[in-house]
Each structure stands twice: as C-alpha cells, then as structure tokens.
N, C-alpha and C. Protein backbone atom coordinates (compact mmCIF):
# COMPACT_ATOMS: atom_id res chain seq x y z
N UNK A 1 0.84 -1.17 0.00
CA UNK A 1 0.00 0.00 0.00
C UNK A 1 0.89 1.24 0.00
N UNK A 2 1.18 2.51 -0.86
CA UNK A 2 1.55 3.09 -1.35
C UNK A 2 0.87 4.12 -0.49
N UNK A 3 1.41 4.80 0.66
CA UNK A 3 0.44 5.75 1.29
C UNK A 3 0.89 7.41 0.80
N UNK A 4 1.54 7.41 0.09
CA UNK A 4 2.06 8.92 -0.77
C UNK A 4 1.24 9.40 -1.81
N UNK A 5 0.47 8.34 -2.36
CA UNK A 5 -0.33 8.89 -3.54
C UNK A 5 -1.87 8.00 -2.98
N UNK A 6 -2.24 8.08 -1.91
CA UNK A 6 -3.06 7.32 -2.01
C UNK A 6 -4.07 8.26 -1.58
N UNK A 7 -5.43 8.36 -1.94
CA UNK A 7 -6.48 9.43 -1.54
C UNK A 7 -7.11 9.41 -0.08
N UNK A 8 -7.13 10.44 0.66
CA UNK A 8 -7.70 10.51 1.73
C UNK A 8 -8.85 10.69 2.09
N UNK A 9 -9.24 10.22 3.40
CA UNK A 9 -10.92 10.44 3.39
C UNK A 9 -11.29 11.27 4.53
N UNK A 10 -12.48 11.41 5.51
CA UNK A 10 -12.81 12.52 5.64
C UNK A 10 -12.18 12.90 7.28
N UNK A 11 -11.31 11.60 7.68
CA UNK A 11 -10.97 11.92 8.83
C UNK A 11 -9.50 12.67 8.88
N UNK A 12 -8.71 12.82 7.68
CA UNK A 12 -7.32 13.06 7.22
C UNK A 12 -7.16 14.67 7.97
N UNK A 13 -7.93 15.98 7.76
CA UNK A 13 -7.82 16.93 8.13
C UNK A 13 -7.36 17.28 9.47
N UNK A 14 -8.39 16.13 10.54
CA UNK A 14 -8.11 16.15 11.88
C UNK A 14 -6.97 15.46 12.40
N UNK A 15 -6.95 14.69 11.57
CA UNK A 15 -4.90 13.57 11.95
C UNK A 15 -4.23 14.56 11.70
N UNK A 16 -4.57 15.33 10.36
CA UNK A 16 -3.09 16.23 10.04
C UNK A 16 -2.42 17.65 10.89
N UNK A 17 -4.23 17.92 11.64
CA UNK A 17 -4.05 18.52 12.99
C UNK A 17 -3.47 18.06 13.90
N UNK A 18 -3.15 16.67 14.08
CA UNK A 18 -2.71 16.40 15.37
C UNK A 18 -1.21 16.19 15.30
N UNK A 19 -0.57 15.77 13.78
CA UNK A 19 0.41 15.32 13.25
C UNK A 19 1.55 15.45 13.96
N UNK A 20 1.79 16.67 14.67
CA UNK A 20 3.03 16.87 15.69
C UNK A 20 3.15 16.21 16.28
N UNK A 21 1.80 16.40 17.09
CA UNK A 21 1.60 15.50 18.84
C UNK A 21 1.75 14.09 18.30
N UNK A 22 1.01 13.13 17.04
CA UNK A 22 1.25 12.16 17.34
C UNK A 22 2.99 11.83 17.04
N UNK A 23 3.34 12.21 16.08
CA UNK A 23 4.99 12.16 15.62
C UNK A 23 5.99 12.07 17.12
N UNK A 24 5.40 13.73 18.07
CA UNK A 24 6.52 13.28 19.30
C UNK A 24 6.36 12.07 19.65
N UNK A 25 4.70 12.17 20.09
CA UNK A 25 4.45 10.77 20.58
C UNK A 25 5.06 9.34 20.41
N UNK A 26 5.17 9.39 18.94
CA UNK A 26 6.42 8.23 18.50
C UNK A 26 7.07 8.03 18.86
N UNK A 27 7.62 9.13 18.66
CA UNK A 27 9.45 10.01 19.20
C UNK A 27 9.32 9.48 20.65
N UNK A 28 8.75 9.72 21.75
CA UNK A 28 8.87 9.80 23.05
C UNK A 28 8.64 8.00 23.44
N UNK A 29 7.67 7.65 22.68
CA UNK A 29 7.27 6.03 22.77
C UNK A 29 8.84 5.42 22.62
N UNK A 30 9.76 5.49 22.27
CA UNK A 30 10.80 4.77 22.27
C UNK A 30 11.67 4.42 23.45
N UNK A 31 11.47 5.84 24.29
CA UNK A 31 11.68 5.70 25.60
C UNK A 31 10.80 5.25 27.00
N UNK A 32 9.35 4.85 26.43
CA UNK A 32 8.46 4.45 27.37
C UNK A 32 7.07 4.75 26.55
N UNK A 33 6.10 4.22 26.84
CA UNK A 33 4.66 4.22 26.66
C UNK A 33 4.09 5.49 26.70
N UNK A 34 3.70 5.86 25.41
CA UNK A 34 2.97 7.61 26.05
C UNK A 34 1.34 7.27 25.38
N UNK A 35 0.78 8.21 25.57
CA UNK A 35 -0.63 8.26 25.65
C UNK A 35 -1.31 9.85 25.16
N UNK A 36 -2.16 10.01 24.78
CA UNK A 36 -3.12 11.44 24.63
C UNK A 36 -4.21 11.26 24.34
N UNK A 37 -5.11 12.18 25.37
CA UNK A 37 -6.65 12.07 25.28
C UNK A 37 -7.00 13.05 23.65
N UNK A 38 -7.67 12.60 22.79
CA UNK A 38 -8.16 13.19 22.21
C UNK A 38 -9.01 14.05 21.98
N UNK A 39 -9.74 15.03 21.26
CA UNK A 39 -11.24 15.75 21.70
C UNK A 39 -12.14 14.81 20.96
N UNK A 40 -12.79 14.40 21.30
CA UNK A 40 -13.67 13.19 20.36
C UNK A 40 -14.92 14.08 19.47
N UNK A 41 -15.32 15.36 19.68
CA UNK A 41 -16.28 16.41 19.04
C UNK A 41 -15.41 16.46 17.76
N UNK A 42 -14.28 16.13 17.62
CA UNK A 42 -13.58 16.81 16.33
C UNK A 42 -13.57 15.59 15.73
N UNK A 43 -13.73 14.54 16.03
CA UNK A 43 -13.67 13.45 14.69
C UNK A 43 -15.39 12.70 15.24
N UNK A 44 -16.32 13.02 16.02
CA UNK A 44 -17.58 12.99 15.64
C UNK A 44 -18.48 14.35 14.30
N UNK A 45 -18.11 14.98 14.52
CA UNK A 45 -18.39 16.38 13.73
C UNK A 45 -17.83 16.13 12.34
N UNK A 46 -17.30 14.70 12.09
CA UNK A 46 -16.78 14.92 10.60
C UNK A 46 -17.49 13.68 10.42
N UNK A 47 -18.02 13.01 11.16
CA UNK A 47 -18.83 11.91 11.02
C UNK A 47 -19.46 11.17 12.16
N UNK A 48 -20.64 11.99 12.08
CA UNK A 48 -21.94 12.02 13.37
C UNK A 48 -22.58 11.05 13.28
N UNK A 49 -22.13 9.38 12.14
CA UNK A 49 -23.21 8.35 12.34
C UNK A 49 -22.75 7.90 14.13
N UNK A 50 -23.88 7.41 14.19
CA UNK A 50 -23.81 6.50 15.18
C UNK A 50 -23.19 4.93 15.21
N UNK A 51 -23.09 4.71 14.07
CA UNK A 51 -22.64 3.24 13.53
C UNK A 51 -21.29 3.30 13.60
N UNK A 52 -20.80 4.28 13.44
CA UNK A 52 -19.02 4.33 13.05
C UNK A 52 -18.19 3.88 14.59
N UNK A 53 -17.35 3.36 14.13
CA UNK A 53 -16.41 2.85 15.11
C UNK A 53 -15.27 3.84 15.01
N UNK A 54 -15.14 4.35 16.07
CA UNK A 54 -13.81 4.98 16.33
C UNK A 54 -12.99 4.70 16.59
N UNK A 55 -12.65 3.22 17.31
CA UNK A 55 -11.60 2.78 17.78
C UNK A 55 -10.67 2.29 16.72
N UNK A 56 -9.79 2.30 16.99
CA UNK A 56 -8.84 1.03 16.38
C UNK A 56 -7.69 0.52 17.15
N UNK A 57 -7.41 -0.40 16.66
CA UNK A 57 -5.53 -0.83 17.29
C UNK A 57 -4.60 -1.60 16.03
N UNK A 58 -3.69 -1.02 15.89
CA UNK A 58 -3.06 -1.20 14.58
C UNK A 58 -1.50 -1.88 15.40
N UNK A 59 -1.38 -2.70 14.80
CA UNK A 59 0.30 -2.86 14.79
C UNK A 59 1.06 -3.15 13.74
N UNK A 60 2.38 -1.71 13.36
CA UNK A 60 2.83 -1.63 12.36
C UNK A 60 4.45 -1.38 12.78
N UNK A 61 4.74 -3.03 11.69
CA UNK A 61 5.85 -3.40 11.27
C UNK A 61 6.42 -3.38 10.07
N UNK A 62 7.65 -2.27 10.20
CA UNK A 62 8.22 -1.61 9.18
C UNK A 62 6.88 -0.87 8.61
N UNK A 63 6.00 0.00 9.02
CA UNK A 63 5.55 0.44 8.84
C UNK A 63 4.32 0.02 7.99
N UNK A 64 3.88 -1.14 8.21
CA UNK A 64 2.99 -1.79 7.60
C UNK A 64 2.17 -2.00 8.64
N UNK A 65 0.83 -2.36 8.36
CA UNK A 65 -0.42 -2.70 9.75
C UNK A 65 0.09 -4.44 9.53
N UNK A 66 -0.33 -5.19 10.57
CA UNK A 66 -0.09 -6.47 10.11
C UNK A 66 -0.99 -7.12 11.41
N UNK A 67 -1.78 -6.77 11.86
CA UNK A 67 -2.63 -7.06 12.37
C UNK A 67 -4.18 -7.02 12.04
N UNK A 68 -4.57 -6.34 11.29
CA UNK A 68 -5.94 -6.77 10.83
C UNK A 68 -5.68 -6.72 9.24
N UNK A 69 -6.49 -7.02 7.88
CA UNK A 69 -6.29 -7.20 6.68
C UNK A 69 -6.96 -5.66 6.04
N UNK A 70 -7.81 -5.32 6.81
CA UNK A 70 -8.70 -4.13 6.40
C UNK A 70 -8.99 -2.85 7.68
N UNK A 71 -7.87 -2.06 7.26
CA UNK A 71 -8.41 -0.95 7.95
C UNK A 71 -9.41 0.17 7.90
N UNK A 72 -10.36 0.75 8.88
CA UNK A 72 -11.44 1.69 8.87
C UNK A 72 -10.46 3.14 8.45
N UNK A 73 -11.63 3.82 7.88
CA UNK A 73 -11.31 5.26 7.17
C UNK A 73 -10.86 5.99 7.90
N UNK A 74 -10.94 5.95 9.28
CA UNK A 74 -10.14 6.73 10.14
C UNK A 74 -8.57 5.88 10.71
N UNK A 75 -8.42 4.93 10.82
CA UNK A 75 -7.27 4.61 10.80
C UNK A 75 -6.59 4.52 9.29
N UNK A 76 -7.10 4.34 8.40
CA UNK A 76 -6.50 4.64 7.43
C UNK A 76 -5.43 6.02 6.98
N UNK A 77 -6.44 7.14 7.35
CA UNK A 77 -5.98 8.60 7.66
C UNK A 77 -4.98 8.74 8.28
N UNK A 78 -5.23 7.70 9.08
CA UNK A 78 -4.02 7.75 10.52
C UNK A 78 -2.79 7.61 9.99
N UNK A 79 -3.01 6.45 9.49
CA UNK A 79 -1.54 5.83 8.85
C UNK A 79 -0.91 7.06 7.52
N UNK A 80 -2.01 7.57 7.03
CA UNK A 80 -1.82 8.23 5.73
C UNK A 80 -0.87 9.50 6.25
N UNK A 81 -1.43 10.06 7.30
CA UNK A 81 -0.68 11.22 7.79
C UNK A 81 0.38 10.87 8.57
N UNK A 82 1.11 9.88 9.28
CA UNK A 82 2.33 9.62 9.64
C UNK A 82 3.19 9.37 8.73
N UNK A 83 2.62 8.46 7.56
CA UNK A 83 3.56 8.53 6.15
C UNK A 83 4.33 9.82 5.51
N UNK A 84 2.71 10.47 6.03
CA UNK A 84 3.22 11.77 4.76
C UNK A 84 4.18 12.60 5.57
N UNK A 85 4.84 12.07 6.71
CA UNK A 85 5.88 12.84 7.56
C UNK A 85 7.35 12.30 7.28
N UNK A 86 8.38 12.79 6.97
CA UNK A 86 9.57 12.47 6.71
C UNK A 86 10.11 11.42 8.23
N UNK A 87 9.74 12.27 9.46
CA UNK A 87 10.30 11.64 10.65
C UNK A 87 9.30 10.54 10.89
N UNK A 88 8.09 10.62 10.40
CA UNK A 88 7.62 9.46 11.03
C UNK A 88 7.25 7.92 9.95
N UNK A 89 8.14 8.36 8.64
CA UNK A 89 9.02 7.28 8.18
C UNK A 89 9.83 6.69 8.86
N UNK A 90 11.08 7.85 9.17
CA UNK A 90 12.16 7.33 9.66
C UNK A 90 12.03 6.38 10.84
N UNK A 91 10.98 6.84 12.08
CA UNK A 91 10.74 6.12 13.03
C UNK A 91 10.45 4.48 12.88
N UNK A 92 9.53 4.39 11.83
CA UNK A 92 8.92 3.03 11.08
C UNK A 92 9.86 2.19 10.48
N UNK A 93 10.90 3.53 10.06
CA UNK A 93 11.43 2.01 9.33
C UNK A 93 12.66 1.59 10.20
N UNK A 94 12.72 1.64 11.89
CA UNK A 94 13.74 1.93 12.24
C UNK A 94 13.01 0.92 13.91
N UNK A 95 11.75 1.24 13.55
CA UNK A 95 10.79 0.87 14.63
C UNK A 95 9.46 0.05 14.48
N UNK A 96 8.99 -0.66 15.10
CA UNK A 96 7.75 -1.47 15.31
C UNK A 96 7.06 -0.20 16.56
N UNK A 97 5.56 -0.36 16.03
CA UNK A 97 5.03 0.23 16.46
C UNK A 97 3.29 -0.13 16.96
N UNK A 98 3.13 -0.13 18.19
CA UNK A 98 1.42 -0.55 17.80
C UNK A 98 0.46 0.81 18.77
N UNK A 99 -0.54 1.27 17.88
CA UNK A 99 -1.15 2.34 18.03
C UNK A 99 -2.43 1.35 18.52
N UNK A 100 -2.82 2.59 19.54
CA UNK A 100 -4.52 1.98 20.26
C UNK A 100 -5.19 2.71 20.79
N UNK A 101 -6.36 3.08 19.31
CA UNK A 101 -7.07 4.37 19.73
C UNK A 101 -8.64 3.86 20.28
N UNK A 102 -8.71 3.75 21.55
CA UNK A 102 -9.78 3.54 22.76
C UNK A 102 -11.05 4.68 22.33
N UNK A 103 -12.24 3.91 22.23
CA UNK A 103 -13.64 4.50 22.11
C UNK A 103 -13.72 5.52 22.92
N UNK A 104 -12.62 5.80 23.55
CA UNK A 104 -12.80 7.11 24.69
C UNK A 104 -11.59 8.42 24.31
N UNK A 105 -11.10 7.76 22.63
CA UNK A 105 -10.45 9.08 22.51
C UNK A 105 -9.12 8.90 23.21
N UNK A 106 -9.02 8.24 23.47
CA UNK A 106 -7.35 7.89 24.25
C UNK A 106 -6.48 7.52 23.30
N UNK A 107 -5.75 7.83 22.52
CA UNK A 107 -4.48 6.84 21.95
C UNK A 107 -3.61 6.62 22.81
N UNK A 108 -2.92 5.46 22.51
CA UNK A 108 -1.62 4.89 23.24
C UNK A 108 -1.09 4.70 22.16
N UNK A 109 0.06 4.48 22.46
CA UNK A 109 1.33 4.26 21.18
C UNK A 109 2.34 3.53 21.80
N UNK A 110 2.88 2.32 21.82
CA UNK A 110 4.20 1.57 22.33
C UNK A 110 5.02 1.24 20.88
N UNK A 111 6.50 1.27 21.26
CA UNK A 111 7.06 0.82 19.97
C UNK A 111 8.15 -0.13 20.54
N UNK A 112 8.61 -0.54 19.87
CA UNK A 112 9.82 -2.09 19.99
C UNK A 112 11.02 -1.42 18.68
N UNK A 113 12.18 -0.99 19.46
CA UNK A 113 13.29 -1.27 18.39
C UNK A 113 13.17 -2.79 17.94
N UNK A 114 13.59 -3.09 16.37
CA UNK A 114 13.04 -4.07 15.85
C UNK A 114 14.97 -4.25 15.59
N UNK A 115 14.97 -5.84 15.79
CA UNK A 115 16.03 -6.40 15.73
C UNK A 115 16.69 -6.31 14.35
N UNK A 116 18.01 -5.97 14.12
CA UNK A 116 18.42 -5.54 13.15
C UNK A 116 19.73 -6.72 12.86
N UNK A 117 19.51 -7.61 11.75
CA UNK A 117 20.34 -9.16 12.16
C UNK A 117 21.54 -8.43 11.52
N UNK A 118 22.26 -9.25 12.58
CA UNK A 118 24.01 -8.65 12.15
C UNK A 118 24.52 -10.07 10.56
N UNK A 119 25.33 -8.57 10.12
CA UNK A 119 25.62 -10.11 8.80
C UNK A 119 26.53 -10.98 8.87
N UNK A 120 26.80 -11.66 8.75
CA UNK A 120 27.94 -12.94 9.00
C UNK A 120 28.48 -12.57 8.14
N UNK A 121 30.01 -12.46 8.51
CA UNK A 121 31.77 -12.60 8.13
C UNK A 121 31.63 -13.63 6.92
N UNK A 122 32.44 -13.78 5.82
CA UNK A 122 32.60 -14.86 5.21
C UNK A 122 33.38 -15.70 5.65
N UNK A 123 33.44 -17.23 6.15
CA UNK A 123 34.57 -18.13 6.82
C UNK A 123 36.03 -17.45 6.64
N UNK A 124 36.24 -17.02 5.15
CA UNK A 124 37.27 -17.27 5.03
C UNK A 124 38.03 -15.61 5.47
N UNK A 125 37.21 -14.93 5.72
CA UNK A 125 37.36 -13.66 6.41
C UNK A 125 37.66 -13.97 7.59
N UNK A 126 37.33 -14.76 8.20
CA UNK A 126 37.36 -15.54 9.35
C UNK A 126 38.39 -16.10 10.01
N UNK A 127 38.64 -16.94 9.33
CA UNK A 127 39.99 -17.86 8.84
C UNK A 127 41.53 -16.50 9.58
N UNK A 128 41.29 -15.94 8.08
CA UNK A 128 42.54 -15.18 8.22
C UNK A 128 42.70 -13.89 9.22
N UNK A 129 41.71 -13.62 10.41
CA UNK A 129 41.61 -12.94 11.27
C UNK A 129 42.40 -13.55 12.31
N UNK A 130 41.77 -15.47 12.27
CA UNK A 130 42.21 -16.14 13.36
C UNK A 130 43.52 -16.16 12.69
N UNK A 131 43.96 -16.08 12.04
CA UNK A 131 45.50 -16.52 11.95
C UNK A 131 46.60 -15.14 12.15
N UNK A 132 46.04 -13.86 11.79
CA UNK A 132 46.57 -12.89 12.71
C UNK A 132 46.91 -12.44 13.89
N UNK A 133 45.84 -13.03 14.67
CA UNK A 133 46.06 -13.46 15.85
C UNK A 133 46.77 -14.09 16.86
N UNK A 134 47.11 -15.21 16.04
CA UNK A 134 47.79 -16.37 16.69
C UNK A 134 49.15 -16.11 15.89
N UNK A 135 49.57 -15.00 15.13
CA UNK A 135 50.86 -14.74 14.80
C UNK A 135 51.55 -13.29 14.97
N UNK A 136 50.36 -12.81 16.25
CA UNK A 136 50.87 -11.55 17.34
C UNK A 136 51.54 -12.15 18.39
C-alpha cells in the first residue's frame, strides 16, 4: 500500500491537525509508553453516524499494519498522515510500532526497536583474522 499517492478520506484533516503530537508521541514512545486524550467532538463532527467505530488498534511493522487485513477510514488517515511525515518514516522504518485508539479518545502508542540481524563474516574472512592473531 503506497500511502504517498493514495487518496484521503474525511478523517485526514483532523490527523493532520494532530500530526506533531502524534509524531513526538512516537518520538517519546521509544523511551516508554505515552498516551493522549483526544477531543472526540472533532472526529464525531466529521462523522456524526452512530454506527461508526472509532476505535482502532493497529500494529505496524516496518511500517505496515499487520494485524488486521482491512483498515477503517479513520485509521487509514491515521496511517496516511504519519507517512506523509519524513520523521515518522524514519521512526517506522527503524521501529515497530502498535497504536490503540480507545472509544474514549485515548491513543496509546508503544514501539519495539526491531532487531536488526548482524551479517555474517565470510569463513574465510574468518579464517585469516584467526590466523593474525595467533601470529601476534
């Protein structure tokens, strides 16, 4: 999913309002669990059904959701406006992340530095290290 050219829907305006706060939030999640109450009038007022679900919980690796197959129009937004941030690429692709926005307007945000596999020496790189060694 290509979130740079991809069209937004009607919750995008109010993410892109929040875009700072959630970005530190990232930012600060690396050092511990952070949290922010939302105003919930500002993303009912852009869509006053009663049917709509506000919640979500996303967990995104390398910046991908990989926990549900189909995300709602407001987490979609979500994701759309952290993309469209240079730093909150960088965070993603650097970080695991899982967002959890509570029917009460609460997000939480935790992230996991994501293991980065070291590359293996070629033997024979190997080889001739040990033999420097043993001819100090």
């Amino acid at each position: 999913m290509s979130f740079d050219l991809r069209p937004t829907n009607e919750f995008f305006p109010v993410w892109k309002k929040y875009k700072p706060v959630i970005i530190k939030l990232m930012k600060d999640s690396l050092e511990g669990d952070q949290q922010y109450q939302l105003y919930k009038h500002e993303f009912e007022d852009v869509d006053p059904k009663v049917s709509t679900s506000y919640s979500f919980k996303l967990d995104l690796v390398e910046g991908k959701v990989t926990n549900v197959k189909k995300v709602s129009k407001m987490a979609e937004d979500f994701l759309i406006m952290v993309h469209s941030s240079p730093t909150g690429k960088e965070l993603m692709s650097q970080n695991d992340f899982k967002i959890d926005l509570s029917s009460d307007f609460m997000i939480k945000i935790k992230s996991e530095a994501r293991e980065i596999p070291v590359e293996e020496k070629p033997a024979e790189e190997e080889e001739n290290k040990n033999e420097e060694e043993a001819n100090d």
